[in-house]
Every structure is written in structure tokens, then in C-alpha cells.
Protein backbone atom coordinates (compact mmCIF):
# COMPACT_ATOMS: atom_id res chain seq x y z
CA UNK A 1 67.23 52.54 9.57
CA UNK A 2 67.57 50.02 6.60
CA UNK A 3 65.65 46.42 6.73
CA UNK A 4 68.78 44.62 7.54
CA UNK A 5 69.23 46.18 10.66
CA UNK A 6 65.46 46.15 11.30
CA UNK A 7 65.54 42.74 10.22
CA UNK A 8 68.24 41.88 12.82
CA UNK A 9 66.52 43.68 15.63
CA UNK A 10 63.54 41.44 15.25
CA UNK A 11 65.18 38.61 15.28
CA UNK A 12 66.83 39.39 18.44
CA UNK A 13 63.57 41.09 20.34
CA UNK A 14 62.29 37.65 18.97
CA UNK A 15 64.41 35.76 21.64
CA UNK A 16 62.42 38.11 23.98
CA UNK A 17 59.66 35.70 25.59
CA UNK A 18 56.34 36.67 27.45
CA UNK A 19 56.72 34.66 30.30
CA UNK A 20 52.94 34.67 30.78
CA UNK A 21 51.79 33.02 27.05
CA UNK A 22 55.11 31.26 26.27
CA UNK A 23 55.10 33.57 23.11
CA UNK A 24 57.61 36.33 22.12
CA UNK A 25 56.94 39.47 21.83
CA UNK A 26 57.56 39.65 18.15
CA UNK A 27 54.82 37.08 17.49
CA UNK A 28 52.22 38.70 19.72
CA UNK A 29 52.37 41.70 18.15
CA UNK A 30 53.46 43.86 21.15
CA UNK A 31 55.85 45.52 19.38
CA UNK A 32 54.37 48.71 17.26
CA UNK A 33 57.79 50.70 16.24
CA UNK A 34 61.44 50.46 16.27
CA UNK A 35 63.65 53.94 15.56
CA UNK A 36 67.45 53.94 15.64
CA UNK A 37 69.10 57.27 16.44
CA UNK A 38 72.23 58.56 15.16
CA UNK A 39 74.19 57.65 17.77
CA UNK A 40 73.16 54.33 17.92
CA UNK A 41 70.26 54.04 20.64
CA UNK A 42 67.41 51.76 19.60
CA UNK A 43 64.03 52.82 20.39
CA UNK A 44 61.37 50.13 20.96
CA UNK A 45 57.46 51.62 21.67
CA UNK A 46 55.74 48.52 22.81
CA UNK A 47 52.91 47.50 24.59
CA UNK A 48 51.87 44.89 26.97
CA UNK A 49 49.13 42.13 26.70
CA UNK A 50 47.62 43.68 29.79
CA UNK A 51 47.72 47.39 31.95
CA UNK A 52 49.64 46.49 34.94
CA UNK A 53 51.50 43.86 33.88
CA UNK A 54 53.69 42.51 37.11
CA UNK A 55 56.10 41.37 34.78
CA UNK A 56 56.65 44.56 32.90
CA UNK A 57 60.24 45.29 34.36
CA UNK A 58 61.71 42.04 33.61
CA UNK A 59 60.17 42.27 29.69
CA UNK A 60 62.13 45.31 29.17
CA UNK A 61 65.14 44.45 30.65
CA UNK A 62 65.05 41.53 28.07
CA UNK A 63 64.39 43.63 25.29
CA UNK A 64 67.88 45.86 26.44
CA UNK A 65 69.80 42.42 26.94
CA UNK A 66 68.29 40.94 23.51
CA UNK A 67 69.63 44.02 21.78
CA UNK A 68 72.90 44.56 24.04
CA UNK A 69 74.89 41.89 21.10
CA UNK A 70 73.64 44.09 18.21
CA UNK A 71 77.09 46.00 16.90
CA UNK A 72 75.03 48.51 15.62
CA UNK A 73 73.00 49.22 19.50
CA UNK A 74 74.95 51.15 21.53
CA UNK A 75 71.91 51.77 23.84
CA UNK A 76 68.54 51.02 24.10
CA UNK A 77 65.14 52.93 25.29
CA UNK A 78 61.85 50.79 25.89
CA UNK A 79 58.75 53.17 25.82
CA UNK A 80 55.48 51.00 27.12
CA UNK A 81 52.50 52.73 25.19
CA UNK A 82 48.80 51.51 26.01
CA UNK A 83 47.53 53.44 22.72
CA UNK A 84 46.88 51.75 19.84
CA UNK A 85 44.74 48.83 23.00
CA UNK A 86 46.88 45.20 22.20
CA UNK A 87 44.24 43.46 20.54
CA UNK A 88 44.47 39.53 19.59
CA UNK A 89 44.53 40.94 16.32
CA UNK A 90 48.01 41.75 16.41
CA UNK A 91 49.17 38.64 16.94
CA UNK A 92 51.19 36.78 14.26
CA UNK A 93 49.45 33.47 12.75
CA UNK A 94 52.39 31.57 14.14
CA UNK A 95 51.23 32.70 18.20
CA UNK A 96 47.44 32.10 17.32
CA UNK A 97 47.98 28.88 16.41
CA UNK A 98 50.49 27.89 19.48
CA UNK A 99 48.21 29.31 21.92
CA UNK A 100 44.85 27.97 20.11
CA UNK A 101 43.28 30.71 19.61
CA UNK A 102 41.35 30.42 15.72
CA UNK A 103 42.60 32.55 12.82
């Protein structure tokens, strides 16, 4: 995939917000990999801020309507992955300092 289309897919999955910390996922650092196949299906591995996540269901259904307007998307996969842990660590310096947490 080149870093336009990367580039664009961030942007949109950036739209995509945690409705627990107000954040997207982008910014927290949930997302760990995007792959685009041949025909056009985006694959996002993610993870979530916490193992049994109520909300999981309605995060990934945003991440396949974020990237539904993409020309290049035809279809998209989510895969939730618990390995690498979400750490705080991962979280962009822009989420840290909206949710006050120190750098």
C-alpha cells in the first residue's frame, strides 16, 4: 500500500471516536497495522483500551463506515488483537494531553 492511501485511511479511522475517552482511535494508539489486499479489502488489527470492552461492536462498525467513502476500500476486516497489551504508551502526545495524563 503506498503512504497516500495509508495516509488517507488514517485520516478517516481518525473520525473513528472511543466513546469512552472522547479520543479517536488513531490518537490512542489502538491501531497497530493496516494491510490492503488486492482486491481492495482493508485490514485493520487493532486493539481495545480494555478486554471486554462493551462497546467493542459499535467501534468496529465505525471503523467499516469510516472507511466505506474510501474509493480505494471495497471492503473492510477489523481483527481485535489483545497482543502487543494497549499501554498508555501508545498514545499520541495530542490524546495525553486532552485527557491529562503527563508526557
Amino acid at each position: 500500500m503506498d503512504a497516500d492511501l495509508k495516509e488517507s485511511i488514517l485520516g478517516a479511522l481518525e473520525q473513528v471516536i472511543d466513546p469512552e475517552l472522547g479520543i479517536d482511535i488513531v490518537n490512542l494508539g489502538l491501531v497497530y497495522d493496516i494491510e490492503m489486499t488486492d482486491e481492495g479489502k482493508a485490514i485493520v488489527t487493532m486493539t481495545l483500551t480494555a478486554m471486554g470492552c462493551p462497546l467493542a461492536g459499535i467501534i468496529v462498525d465505525q471503523v467499516q463506515l469510516a472507511l466505506k467513502d474510501l474509493p480505494e476500500v471495497k471492503d473492510t476486516e477489523v481483527n481485535i488483537v489483545w497482543n502487543p497489551p494497549w499501554s498508555k504508551d501508545r498514545m499520541s502526545r495530542y490524546a495525553k494531553i486532552a485527557l491529562g495524563i503527563p508526557d
